[in-house]
C-alpha atoms as a PDB file:
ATOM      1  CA  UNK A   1     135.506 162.378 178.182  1.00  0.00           C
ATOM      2  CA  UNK A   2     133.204 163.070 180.759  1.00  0.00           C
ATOM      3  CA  UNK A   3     130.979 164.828 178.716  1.00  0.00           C
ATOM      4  CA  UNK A   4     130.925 161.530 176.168  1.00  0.00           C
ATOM      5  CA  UNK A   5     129.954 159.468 178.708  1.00  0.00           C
ATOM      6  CA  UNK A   6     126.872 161.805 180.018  1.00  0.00           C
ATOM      7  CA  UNK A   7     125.850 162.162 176.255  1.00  0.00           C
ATOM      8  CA  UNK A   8     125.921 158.282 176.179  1.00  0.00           C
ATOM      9  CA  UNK A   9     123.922 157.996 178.619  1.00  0.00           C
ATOM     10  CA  UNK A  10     121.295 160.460 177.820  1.00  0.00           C
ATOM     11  CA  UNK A  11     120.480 158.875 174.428  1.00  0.00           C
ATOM     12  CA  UNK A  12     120.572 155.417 176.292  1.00  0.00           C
ATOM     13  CA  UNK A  13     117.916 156.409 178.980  1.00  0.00           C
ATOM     14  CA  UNK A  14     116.123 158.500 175.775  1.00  0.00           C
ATOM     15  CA  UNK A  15     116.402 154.819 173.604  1.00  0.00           C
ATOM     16  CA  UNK A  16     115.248 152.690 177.117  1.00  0.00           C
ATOM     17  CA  UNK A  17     111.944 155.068 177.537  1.00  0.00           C
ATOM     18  CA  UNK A  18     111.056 155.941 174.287  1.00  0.00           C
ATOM     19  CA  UNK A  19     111.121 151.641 173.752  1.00  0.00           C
ATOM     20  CA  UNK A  20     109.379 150.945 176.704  1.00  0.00           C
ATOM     21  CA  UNK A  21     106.712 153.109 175.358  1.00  0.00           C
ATOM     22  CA  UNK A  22     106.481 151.594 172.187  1.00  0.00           C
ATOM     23  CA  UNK A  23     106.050 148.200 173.538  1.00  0.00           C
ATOM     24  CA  UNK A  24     103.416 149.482 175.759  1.00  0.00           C
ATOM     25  CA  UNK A  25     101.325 151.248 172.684  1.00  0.00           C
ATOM     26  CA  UNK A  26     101.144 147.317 171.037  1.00  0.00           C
ATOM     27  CA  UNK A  27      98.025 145.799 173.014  1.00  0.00           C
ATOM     28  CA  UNK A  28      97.546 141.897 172.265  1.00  0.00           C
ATOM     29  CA  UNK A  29      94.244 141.059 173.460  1.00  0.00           C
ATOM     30  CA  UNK A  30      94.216 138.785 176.452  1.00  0.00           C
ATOM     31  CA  UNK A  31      92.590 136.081 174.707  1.00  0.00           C
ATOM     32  CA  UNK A  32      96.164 135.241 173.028  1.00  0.00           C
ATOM     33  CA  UNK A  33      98.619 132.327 174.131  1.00  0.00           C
ATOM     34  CA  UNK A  34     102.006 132.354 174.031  1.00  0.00           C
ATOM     35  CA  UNK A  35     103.667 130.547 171.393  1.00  0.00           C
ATOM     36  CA  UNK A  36     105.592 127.822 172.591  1.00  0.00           C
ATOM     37  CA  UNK A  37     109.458 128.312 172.553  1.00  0.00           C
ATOM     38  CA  UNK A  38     109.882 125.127 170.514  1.00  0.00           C
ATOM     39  CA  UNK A  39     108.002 126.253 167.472  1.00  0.00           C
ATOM     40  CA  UNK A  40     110.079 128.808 167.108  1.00  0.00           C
ATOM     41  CA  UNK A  41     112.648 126.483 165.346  1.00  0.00           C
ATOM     42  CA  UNK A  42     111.224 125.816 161.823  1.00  0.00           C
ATOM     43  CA  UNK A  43     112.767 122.193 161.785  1.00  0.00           C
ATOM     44  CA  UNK A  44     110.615 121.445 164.493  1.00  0.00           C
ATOM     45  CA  UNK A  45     107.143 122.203 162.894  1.00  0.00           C
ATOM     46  CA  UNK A  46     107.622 119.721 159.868  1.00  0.00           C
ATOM     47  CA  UNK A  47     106.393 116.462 161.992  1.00  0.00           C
ATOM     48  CA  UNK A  48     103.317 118.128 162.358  1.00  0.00           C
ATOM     49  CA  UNK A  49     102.283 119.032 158.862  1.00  0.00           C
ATOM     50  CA  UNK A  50      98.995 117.096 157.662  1.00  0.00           C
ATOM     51  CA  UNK A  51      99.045 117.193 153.858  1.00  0.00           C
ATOM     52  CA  UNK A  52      96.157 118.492 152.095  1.00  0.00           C
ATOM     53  CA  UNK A  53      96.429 114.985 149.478  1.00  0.00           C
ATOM     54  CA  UNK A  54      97.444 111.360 150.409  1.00  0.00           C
ATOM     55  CA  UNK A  55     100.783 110.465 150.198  1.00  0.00           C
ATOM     56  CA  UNK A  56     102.131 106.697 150.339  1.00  0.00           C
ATOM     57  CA  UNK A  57     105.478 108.315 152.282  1.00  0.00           C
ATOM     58  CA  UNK A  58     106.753 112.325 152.434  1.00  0.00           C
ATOM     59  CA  UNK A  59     110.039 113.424 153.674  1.00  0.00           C
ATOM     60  CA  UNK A  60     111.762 116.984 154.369  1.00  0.00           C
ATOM     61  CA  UNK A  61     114.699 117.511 152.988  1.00  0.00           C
ATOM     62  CA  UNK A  62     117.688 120.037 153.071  1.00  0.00           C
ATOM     63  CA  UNK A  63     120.546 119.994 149.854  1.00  0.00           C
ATOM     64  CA  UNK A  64     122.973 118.804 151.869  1.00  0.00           C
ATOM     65  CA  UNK A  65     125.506 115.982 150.069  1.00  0.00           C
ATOM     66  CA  UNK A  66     125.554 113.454 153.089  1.00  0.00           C
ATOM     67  CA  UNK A  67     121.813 112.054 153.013  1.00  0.00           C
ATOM     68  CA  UNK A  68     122.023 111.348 156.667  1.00  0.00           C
ATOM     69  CA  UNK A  69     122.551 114.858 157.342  1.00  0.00           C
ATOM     70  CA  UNK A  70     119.977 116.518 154.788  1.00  0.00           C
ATOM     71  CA  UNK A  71     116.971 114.257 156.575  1.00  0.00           C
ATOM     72  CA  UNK A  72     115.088 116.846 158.450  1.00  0.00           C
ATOM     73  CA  UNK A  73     111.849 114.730 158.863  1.00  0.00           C
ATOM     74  CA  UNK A  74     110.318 111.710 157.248  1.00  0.00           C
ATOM     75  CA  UNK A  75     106.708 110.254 157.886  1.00  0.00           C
ATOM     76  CA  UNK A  76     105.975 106.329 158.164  1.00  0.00           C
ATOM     77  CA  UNK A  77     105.951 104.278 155.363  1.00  0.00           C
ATOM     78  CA  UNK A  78     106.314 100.523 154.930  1.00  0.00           C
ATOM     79  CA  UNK A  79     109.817  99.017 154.841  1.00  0.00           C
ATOM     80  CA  UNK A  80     109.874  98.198 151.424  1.00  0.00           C
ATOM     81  CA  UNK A  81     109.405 101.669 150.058  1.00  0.00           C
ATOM     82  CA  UNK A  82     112.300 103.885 149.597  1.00  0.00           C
ATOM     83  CA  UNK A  83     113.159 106.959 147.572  1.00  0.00           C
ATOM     84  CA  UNK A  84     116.453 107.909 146.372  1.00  0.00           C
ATOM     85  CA  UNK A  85     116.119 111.067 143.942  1.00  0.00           C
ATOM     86  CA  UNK A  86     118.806 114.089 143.488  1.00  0.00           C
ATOM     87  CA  UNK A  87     118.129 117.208 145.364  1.00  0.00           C
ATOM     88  CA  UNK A  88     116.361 120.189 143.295  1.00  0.00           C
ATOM     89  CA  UNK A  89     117.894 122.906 142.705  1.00  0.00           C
ATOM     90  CA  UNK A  90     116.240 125.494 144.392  1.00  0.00           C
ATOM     91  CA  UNK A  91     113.618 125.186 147.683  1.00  0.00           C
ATOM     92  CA  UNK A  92     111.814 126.957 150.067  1.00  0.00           C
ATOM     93  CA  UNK A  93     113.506 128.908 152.805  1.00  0.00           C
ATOM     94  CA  UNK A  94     116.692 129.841 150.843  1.00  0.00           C
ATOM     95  CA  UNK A  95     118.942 131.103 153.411  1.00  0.00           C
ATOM     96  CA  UNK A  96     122.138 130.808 151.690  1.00  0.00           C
ATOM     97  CA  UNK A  97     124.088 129.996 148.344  1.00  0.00           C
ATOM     98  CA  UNK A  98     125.660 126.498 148.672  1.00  0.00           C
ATOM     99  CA  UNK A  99     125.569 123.022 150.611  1.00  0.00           C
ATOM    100  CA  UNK A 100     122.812 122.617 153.215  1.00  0.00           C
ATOM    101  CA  UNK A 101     121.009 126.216 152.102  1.00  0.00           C
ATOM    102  CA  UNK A 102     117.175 125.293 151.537  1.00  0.00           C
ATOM    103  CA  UNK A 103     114.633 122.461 151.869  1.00  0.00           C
ATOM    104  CA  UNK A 104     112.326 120.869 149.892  1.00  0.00           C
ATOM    105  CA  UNK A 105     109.673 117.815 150.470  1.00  0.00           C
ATOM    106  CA  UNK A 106     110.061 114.775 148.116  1.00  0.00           C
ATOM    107  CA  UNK A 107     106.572 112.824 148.139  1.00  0.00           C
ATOM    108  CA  UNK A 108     105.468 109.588 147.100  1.00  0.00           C
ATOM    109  CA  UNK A 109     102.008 109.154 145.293  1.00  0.00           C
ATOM    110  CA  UNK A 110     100.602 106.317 143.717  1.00  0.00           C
ATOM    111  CA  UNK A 111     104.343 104.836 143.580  1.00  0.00           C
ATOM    112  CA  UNK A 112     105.834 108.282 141.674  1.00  0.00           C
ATOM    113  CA  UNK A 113     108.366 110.732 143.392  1.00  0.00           C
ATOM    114  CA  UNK A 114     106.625 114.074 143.659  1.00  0.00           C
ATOM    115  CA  UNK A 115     108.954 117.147 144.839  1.00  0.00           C
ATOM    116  CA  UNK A 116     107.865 120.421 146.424  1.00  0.00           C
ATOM    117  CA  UNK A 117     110.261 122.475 146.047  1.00  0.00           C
ATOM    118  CA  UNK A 118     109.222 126.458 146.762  1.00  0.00           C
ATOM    119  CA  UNK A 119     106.831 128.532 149.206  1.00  0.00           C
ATOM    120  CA  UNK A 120     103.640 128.220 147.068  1.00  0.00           C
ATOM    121  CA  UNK A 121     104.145 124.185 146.800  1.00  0.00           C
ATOM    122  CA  UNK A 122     104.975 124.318 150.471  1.00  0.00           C
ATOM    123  CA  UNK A 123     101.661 125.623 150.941  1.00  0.00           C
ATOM    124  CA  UNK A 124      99.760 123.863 148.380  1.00  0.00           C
ATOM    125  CA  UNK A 125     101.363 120.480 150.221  1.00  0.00           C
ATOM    126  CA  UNK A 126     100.003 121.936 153.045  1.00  0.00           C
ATOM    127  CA  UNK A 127      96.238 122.596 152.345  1.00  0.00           C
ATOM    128  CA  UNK A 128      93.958 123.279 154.756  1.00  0.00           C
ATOM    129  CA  UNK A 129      95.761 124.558 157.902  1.00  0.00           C
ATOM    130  CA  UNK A 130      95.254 122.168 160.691  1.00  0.00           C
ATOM    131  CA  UNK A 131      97.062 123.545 163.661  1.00  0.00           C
ATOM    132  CA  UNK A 132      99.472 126.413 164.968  1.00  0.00           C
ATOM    133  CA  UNK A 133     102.814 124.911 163.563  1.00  0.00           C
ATOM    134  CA  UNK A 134     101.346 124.570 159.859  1.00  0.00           C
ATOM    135  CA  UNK A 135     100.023 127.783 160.223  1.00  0.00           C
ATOM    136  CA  UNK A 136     104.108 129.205 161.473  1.00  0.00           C
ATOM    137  CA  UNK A 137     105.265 127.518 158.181  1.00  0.00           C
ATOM    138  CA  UNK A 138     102.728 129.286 156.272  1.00  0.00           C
ATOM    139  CA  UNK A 139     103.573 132.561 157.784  1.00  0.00           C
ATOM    140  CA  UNK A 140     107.261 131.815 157.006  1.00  0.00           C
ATOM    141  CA  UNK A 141     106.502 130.808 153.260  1.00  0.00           C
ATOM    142  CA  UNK A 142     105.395 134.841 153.164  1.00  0.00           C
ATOM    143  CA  UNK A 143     108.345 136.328 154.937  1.00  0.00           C
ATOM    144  CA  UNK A 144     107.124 136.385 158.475  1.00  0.00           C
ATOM    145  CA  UNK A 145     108.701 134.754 161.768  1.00  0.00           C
ATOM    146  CA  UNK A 146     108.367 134.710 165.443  1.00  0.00           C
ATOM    147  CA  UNK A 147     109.963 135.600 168.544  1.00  0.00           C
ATOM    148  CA  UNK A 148     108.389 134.199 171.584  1.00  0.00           C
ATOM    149  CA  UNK A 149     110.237 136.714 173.897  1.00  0.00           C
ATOM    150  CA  UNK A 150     107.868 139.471 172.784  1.00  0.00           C
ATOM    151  CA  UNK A 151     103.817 138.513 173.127  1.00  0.00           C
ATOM    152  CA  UNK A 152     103.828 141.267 170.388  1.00  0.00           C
ATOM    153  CA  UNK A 153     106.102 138.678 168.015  1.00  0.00           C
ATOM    154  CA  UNK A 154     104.768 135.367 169.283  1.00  0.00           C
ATOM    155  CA  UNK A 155     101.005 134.743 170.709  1.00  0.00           C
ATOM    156  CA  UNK A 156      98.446 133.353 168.994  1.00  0.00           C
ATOM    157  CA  UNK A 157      94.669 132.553 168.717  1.00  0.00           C
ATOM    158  CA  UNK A 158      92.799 129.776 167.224  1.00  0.00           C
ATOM    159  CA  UNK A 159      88.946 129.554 166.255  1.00  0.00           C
ATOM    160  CA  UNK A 160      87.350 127.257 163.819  1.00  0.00           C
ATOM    161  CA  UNK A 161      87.951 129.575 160.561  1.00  0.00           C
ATOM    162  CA  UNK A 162      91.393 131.594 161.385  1.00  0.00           C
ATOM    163  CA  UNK A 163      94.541 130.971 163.323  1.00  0.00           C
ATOM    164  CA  UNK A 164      95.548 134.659 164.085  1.00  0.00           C
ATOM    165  CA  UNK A 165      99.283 134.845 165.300  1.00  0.00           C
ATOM    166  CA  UNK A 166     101.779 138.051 166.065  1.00  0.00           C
ATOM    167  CA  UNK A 167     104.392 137.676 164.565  1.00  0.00           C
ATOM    168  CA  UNK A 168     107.819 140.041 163.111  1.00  0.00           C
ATOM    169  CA  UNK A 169     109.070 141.259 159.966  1.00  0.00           C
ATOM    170  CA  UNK A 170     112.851 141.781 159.500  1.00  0.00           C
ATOM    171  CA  UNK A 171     114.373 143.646 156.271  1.00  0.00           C
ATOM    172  CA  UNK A 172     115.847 146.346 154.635  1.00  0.00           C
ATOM    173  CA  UNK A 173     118.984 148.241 155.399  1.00  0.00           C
ATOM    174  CA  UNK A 174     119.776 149.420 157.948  1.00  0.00           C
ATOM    175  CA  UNK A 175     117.947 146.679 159.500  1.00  0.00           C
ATOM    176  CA  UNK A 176     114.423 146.889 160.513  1.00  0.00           C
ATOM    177  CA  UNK A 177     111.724 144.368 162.528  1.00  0.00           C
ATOM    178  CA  UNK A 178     108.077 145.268 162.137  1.00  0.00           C
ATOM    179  CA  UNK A 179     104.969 143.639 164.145  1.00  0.00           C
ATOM    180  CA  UNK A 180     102.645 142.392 162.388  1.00  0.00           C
ATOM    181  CA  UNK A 181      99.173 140.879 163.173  1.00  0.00           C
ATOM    182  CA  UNK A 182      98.513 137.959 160.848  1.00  0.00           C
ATOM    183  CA  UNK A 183      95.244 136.468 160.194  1.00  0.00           C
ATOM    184  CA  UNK A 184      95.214 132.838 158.324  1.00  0.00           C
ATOM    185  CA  UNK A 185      92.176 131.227 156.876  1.00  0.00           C
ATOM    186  CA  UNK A 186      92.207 128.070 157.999  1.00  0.00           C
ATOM    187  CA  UNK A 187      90.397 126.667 154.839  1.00  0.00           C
ATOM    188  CA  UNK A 188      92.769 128.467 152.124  1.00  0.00           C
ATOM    189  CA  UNK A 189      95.927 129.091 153.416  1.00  0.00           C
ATOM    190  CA  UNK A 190      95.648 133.249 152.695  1.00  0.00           C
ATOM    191  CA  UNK A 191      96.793 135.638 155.251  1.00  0.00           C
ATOM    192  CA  UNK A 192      95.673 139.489 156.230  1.00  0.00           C
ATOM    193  CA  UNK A 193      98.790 141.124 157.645  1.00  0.00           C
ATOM    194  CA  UNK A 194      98.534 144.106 159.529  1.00  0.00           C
ATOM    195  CA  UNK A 195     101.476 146.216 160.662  1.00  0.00           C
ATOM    196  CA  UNK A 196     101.938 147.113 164.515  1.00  0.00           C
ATOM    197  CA  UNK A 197     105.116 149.398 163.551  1.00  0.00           C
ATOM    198  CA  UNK A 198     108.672 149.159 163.850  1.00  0.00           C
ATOM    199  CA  UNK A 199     110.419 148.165 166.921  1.00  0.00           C
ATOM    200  CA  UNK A 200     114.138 147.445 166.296  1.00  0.00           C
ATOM    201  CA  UNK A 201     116.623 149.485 164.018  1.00  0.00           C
ATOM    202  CA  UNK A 202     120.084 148.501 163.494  1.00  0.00           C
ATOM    203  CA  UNK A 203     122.038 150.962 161.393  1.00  0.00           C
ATOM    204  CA  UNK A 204     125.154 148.199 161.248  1.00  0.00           C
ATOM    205  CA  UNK A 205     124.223 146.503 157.914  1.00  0.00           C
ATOM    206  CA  UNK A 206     125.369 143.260 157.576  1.00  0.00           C
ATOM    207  CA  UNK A 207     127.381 142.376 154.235  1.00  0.00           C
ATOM    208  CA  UNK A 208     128.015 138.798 152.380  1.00  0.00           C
END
């Protein structure tokens, strides 16, 4: 037993330095900011999207049954305009099979419902990317998040052609999170991505 225990603690202190070291071999210039906490919450980005077209009135959407519930944002529009259309059936963000499991953005132009309804119409409703949150919810449409406990995972820097942000990776089995620094052209949406390496494993796979 005692044995166990000094093993365990070996390959703890082993896991502790050998992280610690990892994290110190990822430099982020000192020229990055911290992402604030807030926008790490992807419902919380949508208020600040400007869209690349003009819309009379935009809202984000989740397919959830009770329409109170599946508002996630809606922009101003007079009080006489209202739009009552079925959900899609499929969206960006899919994080589930069911009720409540994606969103989508249902648009009014010249007095016509116009849905986006997957990453590449989330960007294209997007455009041009004005600010840090649009350029989060571009990041996301290509499989990348953030973690504002790491600066590694969530710092950023803006100039007038890129928005260049750390951000993570997670996939595979066993599960994996990668660094990555992304680059975003400001004017077309595209992103470089380069890898920083892998700093979590978790052999526990999770199953549906």
């Amino acid at each position: 037993m005692c044995k166990n225990i000094k093993s365990m603690k070996i390959i703890v202190a082993f896991f502790l330095i050998t992280s610690s070291l990892f994290f110190a071999q990822i430099k982020v210039p000192d020229d990055y900011k911290k992402i604030p906490d807030i926008l790490d919450t992807v419902d919380y980005l949508y208020p600040f999207i400007v869209p690349d077209k003009e819309y009379q009135y935009w809202r984000v959407l989740t397919n959830d049954p009770d329409p109170e519930k599946a508002l996630l944002y809606e922009s101003q529009a007079p009080d006489y305009m209202t739009i009552n259309e079925p959900a899609p059936e499929q969206g960006f963000f899919q994080k589930c099979i069911g009720n409540n499991c994606f969103s989508y953005i249902l648009a009014c132009k010249k007095d016509r419902s116009v849905y986006f309804s997957n990453e590449q119409e989330l960007r294209n409703f997007i455009g041009t990317v004005d600010n840090l949150p649009e350029a989060i919810l571009i990041a996301r449409t290509y499989g990348y998040s953030i973690d504002t406990k790491n600066k590694f995972t969530g710092s950023y820097k803006i100039d007038d052609h890129y928005i260049s942000m750390y951000t993570l990776q997670s996939k595979g089995c066993p599960a994996t999170k990668e660094s990555f620094l992304l680059k975003i052209n400001r004017k077309t949406g595209k992103i470089t991505a380069k890898s920083n390496g892998i700093y979590s494993k978790n052999e526990d796979c999770p199953t549906l």
